[in-house]
Protein backbone atom coordinates (compact mmCIF):
# COMPACT_ATOMS: atom_id res chain seq x y z
CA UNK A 1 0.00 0.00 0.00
CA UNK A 2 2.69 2.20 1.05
CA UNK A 3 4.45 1.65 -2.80
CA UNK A 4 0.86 2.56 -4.09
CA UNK A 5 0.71 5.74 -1.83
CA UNK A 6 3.81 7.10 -2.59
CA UNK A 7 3.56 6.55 -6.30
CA UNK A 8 0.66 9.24 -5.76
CA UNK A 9 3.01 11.67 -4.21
CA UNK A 10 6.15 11.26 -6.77
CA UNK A 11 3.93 12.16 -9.50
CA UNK A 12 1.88 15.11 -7.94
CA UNK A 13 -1.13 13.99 -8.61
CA UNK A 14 -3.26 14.61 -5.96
CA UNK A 15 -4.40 17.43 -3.84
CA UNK A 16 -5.56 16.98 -0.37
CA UNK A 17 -8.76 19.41 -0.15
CA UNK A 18 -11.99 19.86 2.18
CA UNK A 19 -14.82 18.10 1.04
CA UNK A 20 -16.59 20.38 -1.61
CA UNK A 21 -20.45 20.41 -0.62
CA UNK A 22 -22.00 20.13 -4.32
CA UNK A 23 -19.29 17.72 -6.05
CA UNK A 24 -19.86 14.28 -6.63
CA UNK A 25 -17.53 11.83 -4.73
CA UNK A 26 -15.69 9.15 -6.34
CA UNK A 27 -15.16 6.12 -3.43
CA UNK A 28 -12.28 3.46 -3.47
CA UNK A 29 -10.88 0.66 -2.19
CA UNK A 30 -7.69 -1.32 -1.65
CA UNK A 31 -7.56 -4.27 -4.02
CA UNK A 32 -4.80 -7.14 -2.57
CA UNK A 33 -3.21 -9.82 -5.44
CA UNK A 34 -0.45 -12.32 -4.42
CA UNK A 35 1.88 -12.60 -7.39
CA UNK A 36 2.79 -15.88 -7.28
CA UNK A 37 6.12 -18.14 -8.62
CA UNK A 38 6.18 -20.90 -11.36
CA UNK A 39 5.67 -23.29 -8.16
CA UNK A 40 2.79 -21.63 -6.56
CA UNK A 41 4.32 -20.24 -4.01
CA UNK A 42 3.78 -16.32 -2.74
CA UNK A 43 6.92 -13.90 -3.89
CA UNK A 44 5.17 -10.86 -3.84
CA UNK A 45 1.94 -9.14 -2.37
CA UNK A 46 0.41 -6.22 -4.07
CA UNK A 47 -1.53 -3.80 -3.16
CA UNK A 48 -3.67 -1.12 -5.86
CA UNK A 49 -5.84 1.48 -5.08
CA UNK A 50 -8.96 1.29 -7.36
CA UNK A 51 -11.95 4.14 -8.21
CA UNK A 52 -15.37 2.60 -7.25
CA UNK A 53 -16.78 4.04 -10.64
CA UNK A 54 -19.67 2.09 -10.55
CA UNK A 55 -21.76 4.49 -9.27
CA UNK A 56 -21.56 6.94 -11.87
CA UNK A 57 -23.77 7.89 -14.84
CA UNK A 58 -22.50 8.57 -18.32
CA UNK A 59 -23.72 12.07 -19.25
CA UNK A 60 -23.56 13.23 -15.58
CA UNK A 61 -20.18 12.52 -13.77
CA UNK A 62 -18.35 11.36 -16.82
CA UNK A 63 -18.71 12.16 -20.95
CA UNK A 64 -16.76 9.30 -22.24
CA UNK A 65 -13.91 6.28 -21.39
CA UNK A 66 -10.77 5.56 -23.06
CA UNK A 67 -8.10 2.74 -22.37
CA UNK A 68 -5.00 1.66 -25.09
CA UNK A 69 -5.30 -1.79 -25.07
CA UNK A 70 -3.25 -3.77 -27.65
CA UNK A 71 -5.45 -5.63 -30.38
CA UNK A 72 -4.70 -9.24 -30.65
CA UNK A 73 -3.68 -8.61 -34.29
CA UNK A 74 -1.09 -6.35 -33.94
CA UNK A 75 0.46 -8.42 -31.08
CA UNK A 76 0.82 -11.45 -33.86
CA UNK A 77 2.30 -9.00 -36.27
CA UNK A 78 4.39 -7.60 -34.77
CA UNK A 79 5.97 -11.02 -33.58
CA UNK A 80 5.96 -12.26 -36.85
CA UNK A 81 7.97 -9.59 -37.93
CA UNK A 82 10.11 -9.69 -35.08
CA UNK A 83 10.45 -13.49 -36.24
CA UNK A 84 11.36 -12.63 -39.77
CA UNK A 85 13.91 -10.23 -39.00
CA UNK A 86 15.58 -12.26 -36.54
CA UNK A 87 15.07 -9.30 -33.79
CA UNK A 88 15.42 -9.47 -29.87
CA UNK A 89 12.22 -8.16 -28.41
CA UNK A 90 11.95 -7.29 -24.63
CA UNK A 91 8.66 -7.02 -22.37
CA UNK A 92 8.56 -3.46 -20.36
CA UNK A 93 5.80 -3.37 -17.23
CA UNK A 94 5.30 0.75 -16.71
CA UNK A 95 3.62 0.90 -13.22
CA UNK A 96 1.58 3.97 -12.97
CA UNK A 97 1.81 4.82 -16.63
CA UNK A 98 -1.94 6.04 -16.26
CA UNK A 99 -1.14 8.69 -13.55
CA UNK A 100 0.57 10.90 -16.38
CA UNK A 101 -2.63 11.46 -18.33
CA UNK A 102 -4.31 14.64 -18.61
CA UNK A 103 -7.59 15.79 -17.59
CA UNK A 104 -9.66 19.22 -17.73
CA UNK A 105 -12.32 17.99 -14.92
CA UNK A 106 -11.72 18.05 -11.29
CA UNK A 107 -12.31 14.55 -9.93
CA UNK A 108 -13.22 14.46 -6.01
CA UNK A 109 -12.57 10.85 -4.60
CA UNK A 110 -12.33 9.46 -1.00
């Protein structure tokens, strides 16, 4: 939780603030995964913070959605190319990669 937390902080992107009186309140709640070993056992327990979103109404708290997600297709392609041209291709995991987007609205959340 604490590795959660303070990838808040070293990106900025949060303001503590008093409880505005007409905004509507985004909730959350700690979500807990053991990562687990090619023998099953426990090597590492993590801990994300997730928006409770559910609660929300398109057209009133939000306007639209947007995640990149990799189509299947260009995964293939891109390993049969990496095939073909006898490349090395690496996997990169960027933690927190969504706490650099951009938004205009202020979003309250507890």
């Amino acid at each position: 939780m604490k590795e959660e937390i303070d990838q808040f902080e070293r990106n900025k992107v949060w303001n503590l603030v008093p409880k505005p009186s007409d905004a509507s309140i985004v909730g959350t709640k700690w979500v807990f995964k053991n990562k687990l070993n090619e023998f099953g056992q426990v090597v590492r327990n993590k801990a994300r913070l997730v928006a409770q979103g559910y609660s929300h109404q398109e057209g009133i708290d939000y306007d639209e959605t947007f995640v990149h997600v990799a189509r299947f297709e260009f995964i293939r392609i891109l390993l049969a190319f990496v095939a073909h041209k006898g490349f090395r291709l690496f996997q990169m995991d960027v933690k927190s990669v969504f706490l650099k987007g951009y938004i205009s609205e202020e979003v309250y959340v507890k």
